[in-house]
C-alpha atoms as a PDB file:
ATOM      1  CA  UNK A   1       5.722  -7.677   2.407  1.00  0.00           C
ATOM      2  CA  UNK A   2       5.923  -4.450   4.833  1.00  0.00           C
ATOM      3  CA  UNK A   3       7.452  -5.167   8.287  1.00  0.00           C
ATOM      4  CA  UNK A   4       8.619  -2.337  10.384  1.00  0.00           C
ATOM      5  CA  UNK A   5      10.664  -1.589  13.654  1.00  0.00           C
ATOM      6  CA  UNK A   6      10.104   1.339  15.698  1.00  0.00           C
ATOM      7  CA  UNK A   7      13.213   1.811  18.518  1.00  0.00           C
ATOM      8  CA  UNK A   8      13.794  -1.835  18.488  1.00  0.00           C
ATOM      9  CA  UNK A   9      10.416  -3.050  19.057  1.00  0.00           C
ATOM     10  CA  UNK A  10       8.294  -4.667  16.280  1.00  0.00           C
ATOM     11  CA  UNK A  11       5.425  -3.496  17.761  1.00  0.00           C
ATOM     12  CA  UNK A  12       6.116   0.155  18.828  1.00  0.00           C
ATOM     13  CA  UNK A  13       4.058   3.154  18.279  1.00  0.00           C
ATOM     14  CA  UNK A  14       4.609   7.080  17.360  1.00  0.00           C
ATOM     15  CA  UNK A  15       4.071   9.016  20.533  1.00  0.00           C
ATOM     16  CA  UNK A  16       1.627  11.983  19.158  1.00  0.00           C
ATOM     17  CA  UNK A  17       4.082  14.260  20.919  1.00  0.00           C
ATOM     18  CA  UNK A  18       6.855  13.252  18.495  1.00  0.00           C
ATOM     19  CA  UNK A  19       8.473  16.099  16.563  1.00  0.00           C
ATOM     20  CA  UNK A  20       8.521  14.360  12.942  1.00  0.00           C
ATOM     21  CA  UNK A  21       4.730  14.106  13.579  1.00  0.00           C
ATOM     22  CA  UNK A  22       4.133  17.315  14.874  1.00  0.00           C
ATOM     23  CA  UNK A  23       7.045  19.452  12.387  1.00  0.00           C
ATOM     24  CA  UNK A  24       8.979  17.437  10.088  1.00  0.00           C
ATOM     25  CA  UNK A  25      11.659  17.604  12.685  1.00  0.00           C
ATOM     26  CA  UNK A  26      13.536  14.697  11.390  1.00  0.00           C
ATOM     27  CA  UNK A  27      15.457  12.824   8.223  1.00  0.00           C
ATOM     28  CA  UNK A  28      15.312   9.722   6.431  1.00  0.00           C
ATOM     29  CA  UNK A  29      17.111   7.684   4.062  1.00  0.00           C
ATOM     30  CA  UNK A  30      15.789   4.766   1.631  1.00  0.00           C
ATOM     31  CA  UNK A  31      17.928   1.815   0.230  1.00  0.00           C
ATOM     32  CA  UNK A  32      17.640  -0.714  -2.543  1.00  0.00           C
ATOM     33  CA  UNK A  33      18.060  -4.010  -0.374  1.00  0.00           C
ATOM     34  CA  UNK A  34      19.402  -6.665  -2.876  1.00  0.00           C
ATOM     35  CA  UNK A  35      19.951 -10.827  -1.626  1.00  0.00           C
ATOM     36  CA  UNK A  36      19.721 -10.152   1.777  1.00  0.00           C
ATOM     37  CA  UNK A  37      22.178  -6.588   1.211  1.00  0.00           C
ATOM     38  CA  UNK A  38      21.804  -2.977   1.403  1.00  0.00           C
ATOM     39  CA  UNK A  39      22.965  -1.514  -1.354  1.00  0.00           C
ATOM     40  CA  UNK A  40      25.352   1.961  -0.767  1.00  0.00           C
ATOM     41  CA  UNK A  41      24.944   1.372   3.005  1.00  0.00           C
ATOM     42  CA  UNK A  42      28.023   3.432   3.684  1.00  0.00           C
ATOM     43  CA  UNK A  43      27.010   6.489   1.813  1.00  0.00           C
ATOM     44  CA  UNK A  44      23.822   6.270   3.431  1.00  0.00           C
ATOM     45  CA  UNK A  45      25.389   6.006   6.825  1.00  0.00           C
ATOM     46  CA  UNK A  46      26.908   9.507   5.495  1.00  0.00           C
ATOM     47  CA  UNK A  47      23.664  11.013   4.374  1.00  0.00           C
ATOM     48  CA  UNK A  48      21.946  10.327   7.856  1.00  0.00           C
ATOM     49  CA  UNK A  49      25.399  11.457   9.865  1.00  0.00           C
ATOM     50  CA  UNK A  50      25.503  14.927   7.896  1.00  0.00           C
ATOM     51  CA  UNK A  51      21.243  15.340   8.411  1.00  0.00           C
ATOM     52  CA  UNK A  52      22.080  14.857  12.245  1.00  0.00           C
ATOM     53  CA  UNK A  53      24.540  16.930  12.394  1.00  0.00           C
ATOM     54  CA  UNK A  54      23.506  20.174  10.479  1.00  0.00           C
ATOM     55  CA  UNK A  55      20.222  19.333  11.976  1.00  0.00           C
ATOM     56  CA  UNK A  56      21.627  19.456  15.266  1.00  0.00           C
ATOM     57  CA  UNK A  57      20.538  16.159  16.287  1.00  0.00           C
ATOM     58  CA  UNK A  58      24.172  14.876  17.382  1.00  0.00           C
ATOM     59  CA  UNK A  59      25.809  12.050  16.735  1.00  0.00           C
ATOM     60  CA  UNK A  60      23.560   8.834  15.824  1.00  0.00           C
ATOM     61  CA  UNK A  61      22.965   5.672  17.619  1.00  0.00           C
ATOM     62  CA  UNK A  62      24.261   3.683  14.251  1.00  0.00           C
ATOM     63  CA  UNK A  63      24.896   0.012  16.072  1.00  0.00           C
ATOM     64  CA  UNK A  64      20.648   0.274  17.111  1.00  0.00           C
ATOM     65  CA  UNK A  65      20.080   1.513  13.033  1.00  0.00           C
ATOM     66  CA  UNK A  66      21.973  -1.499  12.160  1.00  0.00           C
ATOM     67  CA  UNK A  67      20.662  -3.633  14.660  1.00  0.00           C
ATOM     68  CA  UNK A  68      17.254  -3.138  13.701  1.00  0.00           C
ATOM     69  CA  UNK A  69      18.190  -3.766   9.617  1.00  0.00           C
ATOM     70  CA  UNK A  70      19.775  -6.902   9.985  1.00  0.00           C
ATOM     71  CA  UNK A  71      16.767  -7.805  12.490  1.00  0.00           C
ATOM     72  CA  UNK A  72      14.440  -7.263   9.211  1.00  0.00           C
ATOM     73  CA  UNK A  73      16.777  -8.417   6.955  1.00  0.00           C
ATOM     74  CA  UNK A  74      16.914 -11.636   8.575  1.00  0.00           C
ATOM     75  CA  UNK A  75      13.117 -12.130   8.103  1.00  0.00           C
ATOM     76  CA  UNK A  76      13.153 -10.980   4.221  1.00  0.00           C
ATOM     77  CA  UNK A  77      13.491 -13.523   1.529  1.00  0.00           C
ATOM     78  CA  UNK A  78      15.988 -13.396  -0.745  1.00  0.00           C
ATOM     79  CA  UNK A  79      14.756 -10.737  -3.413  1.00  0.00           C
ATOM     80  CA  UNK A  80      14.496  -7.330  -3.739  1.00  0.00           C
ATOM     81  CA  UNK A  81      12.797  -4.788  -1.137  1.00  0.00           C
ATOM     82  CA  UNK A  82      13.377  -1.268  -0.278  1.00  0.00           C
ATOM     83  CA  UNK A  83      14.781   0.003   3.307  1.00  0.00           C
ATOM     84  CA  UNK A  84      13.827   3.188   4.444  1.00  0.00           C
ATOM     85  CA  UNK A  85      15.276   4.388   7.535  1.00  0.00           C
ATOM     86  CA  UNK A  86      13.892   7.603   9.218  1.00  0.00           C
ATOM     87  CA  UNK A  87      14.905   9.339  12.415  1.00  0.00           C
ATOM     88  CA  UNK A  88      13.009  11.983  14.251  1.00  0.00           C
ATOM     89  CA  UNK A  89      14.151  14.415  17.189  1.00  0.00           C
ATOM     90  CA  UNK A  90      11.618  12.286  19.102  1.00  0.00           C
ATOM     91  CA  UNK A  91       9.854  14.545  22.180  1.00  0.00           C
ATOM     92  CA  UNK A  92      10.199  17.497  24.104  1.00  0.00           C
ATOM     93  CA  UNK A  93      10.572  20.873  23.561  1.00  0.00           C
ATOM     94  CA  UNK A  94       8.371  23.617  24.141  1.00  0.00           C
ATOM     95  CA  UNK A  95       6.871  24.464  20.483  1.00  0.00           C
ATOM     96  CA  UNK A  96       9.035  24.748  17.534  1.00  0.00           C
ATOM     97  CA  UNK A  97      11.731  24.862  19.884  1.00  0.00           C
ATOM     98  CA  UNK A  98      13.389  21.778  19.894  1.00  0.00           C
ATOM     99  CA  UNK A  99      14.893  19.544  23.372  1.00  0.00           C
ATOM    100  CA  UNK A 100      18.563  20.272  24.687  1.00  0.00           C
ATOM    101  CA  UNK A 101      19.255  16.738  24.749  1.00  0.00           C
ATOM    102  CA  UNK A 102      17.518  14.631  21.971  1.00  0.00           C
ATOM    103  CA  UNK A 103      15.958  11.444  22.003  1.00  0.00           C
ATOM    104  CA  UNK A 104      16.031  10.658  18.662  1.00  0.00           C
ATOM    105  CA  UNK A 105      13.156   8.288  17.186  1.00  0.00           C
ATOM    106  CA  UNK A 106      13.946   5.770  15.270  1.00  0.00           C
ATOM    107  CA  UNK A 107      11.938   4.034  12.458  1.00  0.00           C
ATOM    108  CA  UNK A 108      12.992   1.289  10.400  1.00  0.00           C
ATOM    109  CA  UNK A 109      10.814  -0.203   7.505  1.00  0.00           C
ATOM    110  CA  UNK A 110      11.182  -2.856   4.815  1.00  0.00           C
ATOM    111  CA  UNK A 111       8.926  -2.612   1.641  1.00  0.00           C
ATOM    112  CA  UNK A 112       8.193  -3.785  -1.709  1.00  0.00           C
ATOM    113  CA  UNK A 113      10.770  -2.889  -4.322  1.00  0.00           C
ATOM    114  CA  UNK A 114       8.811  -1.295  -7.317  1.00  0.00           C
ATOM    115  CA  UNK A 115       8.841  -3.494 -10.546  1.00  0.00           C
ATOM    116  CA  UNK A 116       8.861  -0.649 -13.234  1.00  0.00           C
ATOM    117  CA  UNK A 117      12.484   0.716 -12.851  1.00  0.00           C
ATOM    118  CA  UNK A 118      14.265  -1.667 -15.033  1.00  0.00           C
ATOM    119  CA  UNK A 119      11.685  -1.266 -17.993  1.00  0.00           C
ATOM    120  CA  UNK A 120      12.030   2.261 -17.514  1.00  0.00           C
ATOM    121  CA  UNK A 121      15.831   1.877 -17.747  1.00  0.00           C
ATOM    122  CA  UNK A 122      15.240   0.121 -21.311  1.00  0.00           C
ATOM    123  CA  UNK A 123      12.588   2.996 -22.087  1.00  0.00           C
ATOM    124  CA  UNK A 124      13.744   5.520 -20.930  1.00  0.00           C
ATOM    125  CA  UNK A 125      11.649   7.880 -19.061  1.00  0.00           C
ATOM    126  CA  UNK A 126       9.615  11.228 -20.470  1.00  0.00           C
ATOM    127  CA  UNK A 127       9.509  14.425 -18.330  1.00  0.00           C
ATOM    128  CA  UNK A 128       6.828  17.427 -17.974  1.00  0.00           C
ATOM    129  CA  UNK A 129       8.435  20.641 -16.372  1.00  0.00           C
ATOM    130  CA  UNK A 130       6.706  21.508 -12.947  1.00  0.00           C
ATOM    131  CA  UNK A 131       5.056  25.040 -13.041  1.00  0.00           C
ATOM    132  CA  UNK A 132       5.515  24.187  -8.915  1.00  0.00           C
ATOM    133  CA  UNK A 133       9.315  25.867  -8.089  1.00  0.00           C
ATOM    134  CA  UNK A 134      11.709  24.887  -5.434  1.00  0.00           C
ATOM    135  CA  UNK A 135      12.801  27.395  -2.536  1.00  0.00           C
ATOM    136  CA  UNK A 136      16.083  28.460  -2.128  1.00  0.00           C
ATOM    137  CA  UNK A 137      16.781  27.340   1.276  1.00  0.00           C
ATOM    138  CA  UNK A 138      20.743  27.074   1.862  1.00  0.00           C
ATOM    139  CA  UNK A 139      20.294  25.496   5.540  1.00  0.00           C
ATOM    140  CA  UNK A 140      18.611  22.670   4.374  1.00  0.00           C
ATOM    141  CA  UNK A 141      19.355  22.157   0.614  1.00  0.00           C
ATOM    142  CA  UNK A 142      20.836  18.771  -0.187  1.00  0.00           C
ATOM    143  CA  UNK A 143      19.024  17.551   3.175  1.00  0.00           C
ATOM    144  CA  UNK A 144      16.506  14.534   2.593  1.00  0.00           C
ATOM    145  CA  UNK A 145      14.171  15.930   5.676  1.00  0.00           C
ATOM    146  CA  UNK A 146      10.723  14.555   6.729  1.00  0.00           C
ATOM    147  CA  UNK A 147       9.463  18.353   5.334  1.00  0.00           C
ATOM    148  CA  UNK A 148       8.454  16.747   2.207  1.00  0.00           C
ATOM    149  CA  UNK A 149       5.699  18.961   1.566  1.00  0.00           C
ATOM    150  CA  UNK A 150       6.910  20.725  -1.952  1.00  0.00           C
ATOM    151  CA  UNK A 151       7.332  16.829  -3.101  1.00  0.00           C
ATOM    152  CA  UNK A 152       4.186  16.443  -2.480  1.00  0.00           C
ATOM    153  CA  UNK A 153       2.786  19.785  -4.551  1.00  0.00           C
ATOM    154  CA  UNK A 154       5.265  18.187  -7.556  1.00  0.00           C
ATOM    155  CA  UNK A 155       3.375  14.798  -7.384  1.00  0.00           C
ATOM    156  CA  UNK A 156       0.229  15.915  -7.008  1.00  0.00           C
ATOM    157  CA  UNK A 157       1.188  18.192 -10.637  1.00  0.00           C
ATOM    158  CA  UNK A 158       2.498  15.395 -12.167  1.00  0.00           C
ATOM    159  CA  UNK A 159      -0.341  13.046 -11.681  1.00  0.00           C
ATOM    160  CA  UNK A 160      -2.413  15.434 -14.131  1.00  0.00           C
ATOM    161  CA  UNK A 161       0.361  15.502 -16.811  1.00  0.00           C
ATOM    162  CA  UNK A 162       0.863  13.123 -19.894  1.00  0.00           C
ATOM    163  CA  UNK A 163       4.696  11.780 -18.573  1.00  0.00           C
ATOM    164  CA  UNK A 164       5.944   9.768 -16.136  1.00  0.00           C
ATOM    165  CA  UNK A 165       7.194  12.560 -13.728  1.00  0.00           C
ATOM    166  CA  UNK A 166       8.076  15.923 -13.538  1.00  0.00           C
ATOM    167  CA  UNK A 167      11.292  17.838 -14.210  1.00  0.00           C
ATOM    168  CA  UNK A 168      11.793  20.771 -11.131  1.00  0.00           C
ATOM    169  CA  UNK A 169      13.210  24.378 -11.339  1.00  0.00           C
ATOM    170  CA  UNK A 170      13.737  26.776  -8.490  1.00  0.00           C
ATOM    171  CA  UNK A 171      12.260  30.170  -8.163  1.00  0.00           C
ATOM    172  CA  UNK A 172      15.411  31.432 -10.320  1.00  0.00           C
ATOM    173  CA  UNK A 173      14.515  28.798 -13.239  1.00  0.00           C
ATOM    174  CA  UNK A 174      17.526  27.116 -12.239  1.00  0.00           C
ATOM    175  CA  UNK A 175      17.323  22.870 -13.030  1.00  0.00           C
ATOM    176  CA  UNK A 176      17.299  21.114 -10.039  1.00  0.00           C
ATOM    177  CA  UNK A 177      15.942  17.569 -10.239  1.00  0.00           C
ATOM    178  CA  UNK A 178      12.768  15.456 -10.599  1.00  0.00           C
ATOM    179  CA  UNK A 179      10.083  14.863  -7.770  1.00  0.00           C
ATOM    180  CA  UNK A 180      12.320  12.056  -6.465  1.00  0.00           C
ATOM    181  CA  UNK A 181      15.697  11.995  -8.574  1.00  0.00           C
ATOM    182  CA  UNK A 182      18.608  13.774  -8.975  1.00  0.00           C
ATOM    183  CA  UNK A 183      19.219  14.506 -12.878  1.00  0.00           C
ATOM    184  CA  UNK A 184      22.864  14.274 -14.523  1.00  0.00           C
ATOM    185  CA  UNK A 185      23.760  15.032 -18.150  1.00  0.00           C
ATOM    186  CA  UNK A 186      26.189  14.121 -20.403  1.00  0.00           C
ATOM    187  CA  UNK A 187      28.270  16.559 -23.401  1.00  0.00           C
ATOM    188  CA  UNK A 188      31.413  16.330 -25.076  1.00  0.00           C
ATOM    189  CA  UNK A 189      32.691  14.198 -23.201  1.00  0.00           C
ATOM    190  CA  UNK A 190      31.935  16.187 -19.729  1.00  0.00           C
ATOM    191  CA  UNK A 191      29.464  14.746 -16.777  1.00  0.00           C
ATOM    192  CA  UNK A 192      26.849  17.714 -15.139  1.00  0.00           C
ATOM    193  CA  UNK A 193      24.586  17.398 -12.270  1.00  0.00           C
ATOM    194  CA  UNK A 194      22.556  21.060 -11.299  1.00  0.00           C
ATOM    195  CA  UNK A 195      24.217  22.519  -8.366  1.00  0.00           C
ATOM    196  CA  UNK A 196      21.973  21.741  -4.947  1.00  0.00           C
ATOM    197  CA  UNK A 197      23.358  24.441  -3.004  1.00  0.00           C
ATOM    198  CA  UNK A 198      20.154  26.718  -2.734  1.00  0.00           C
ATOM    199  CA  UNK A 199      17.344  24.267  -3.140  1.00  0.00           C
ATOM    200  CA  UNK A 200      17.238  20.296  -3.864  1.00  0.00           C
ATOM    201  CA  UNK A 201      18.334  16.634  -2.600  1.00  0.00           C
ATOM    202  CA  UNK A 202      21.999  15.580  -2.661  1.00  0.00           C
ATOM    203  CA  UNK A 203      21.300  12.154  -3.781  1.00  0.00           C
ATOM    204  CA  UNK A 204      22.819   8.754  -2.333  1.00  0.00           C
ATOM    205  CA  UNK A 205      23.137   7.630  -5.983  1.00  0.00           C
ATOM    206  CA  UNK A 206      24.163  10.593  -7.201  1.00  0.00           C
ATOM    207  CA  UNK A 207      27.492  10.491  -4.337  1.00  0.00           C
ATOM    208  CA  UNK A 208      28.078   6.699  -5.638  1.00  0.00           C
ATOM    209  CA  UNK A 209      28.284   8.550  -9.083  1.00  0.00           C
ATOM    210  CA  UNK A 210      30.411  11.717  -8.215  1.00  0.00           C
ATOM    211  CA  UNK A 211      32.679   8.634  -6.955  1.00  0.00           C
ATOM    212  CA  UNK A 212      33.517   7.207 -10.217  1.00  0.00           C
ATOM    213  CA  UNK A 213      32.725  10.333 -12.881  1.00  0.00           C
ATOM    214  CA  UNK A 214      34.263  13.870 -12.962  1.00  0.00           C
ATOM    215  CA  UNK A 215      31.041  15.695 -12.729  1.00  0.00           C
ATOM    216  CA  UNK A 216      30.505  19.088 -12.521  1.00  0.00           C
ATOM    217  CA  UNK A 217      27.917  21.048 -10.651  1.00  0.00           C
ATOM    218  CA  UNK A 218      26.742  23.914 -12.101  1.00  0.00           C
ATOM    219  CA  UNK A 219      23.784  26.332 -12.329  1.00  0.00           C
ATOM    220  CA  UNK A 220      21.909  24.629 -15.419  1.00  0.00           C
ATOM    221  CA  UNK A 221      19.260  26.570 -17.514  1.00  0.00           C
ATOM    222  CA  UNK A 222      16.060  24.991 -19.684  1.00  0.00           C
ATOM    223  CA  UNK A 223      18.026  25.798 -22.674  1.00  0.00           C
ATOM    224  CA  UNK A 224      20.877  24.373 -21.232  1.00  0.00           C
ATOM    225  CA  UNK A 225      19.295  20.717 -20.643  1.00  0.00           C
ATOM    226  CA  UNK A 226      18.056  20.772 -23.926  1.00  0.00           C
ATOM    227  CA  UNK A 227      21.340  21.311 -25.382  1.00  0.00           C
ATOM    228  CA  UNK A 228      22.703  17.968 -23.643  1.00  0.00           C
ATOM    229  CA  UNK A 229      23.379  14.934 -25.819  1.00  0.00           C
ATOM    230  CA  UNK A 230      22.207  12.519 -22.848  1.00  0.00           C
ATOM    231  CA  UNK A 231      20.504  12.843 -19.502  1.00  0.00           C
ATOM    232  CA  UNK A 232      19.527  11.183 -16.783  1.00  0.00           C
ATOM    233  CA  UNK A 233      17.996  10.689 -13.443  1.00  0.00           C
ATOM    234  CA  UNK A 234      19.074   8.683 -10.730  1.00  0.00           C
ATOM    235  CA  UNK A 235      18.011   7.419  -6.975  1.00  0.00           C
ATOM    236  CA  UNK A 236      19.111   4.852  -5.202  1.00  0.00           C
ATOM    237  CA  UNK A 237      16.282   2.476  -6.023  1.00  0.00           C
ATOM    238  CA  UNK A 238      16.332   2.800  -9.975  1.00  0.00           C
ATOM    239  CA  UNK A 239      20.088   3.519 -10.406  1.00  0.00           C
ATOM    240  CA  UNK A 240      21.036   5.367 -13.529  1.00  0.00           C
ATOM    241  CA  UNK A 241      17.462   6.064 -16.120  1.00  0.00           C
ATOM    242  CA  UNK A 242      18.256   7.883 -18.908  1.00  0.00           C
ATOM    243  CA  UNK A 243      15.625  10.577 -19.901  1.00  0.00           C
ATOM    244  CA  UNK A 244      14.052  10.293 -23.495  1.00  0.00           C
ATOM    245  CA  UNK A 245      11.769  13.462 -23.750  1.00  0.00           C
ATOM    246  CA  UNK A 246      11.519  16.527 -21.456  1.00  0.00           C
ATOM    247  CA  UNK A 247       8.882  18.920 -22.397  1.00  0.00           C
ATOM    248  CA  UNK A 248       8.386  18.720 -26.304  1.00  0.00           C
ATOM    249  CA  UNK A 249      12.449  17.909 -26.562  1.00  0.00           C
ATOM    250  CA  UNK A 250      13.668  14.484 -27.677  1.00  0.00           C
ATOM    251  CA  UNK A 251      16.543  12.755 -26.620  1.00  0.00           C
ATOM    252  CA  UNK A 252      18.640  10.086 -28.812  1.00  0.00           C
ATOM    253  CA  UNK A 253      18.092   6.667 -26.488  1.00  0.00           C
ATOM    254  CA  UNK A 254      20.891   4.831 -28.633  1.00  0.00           C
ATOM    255  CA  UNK A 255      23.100   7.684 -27.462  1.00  0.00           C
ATOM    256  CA  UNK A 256      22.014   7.789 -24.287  1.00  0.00           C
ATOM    257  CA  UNK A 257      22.964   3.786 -23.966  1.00  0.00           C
ATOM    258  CA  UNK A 258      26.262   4.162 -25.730  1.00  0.00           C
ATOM    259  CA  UNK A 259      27.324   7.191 -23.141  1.00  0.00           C
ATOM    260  CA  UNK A 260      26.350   4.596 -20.188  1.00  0.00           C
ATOM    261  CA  UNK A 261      28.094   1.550 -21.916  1.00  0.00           C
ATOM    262  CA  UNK A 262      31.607   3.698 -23.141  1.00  0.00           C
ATOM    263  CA  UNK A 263      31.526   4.836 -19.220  1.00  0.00           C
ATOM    264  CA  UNK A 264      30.957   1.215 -17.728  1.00  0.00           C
ATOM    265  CA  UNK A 265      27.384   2.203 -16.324  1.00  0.00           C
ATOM    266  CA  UNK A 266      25.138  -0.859 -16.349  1.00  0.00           C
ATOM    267  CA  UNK A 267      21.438  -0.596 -17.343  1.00  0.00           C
END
């Protein structure tokens, strides 16, 4: 089931003049909606806020966002689906330059949850290294922004490789994440995540995370993440996967399970 509401309006259109269309001018957010519930709503309510507002967009219109949820929400049966909210700068401008007072667009979606995450989770999940590199882009790094485009170089690489996605390094061959996960490790005892303050996604899983573990983020090497006893990736949809090979390095599942059960972290 995909059912979508665009300002309000079931049946609403894109105006071609809109400036996610025409530039990526816009954010988005997607939730794991669980029994009628979306999951982390509050920390994505933060991710959109902080998008609007280093984006310039001003404040948001959150009682319309949440409006137009429960509206689908009410329609969904009760399983699983995923909620992806995005907001554009809507029209106007001249250019790349964007309106004095925004209209923001707003576009709310419901979709299929994917059914391989929790196998995965059992798995584990193997990882190629991307010869594509992140930017270092400190305006925009740990923004989810509809300029997706690098994603979409990673995917396109990882389609041709023999894993089921892609570990991602900047141009300095620093560890940043996977094409659509943040990554955390695990050693003696101490909790990592790569630092995403020159290129990446600060993840709404990852914050949920950062809530309940001490974990430090650092600049991470290759070397480095081999030298970790566990790691993981993590979005909002899949949770907390640990990682059982990157490259031609194995990881120990059984201690990659233990670390999650000793720390309370469910499967």
């Amino acid at each position: 089931m995909t059912k979508t509401i665009i300002n309000g309006k079931p049946s609403g259109v894109i105006d071609i003049n809109d400036r996610g269309l025409n530039y990526g001018d816009g954010f988005f957010t997607t939730a794991k909606v669980t029994a009628g519930e979306v999951q982390l709503w509050q920390l994505h309510r933060q991710r959109l806020q902080e998008c609007a507002q280093r984006l310039g967009f001003g404040e948001l219109n959150f009682a319309a966002i949440e409006d137009d949820v429960a509206t689908l929400l009410t329609e969904a049966p009760e399983q699983t689906f995923v909620l992806k909210v995005v907001i554009t700068r809507g029209n106007g401008g001249r250019g790349y330059a964007p309106p004095s007072d925004v209209e923001a667009t707003r576009i709310i979606r419901l979709l299929p949850y994917p059914d391989t995450y929790p196998h995965l989770a059992k798995t584990g999940l193997s990882l190629s290294v991307a010869k594509t590199r992140l930017a270092q882009q400190p305006l925009l790094a740990g923004l989810k922004t509809l300029n997706r485009l690098e994603q979409v170089l990673v995917k396109q690489e990882a389609a041709q490789q023999q894993s089921d996605d892609v570990l991602v390094l900047d141009t300095n061959d620093h560890v940043i994440e996977t094409s659509s996960a943040n990554l955390v490790m695990y050693q003696q005892g101490q909790w990592y995540t790569p630092s995403l303050q020159q290129a990446g996604i600060q993840g709404v899983y990852l914050a949920h995370l950062q809530q309940q573990l001490n974990i430090v983020s650092r600049n991470l090497s290759l070397a480095e993440l081999f030298s970790m006893e566990a790691v993981y990736c993590c979005n909002s949809l899949m949770g907390l996967v640990p990682i059982s090979r990157i490259a031609h390095h194995n990881y120990n599942l059984d201690i990659s399970h233990s670390v999650m059960a000793q720390q309370g972290l469910s499967l």
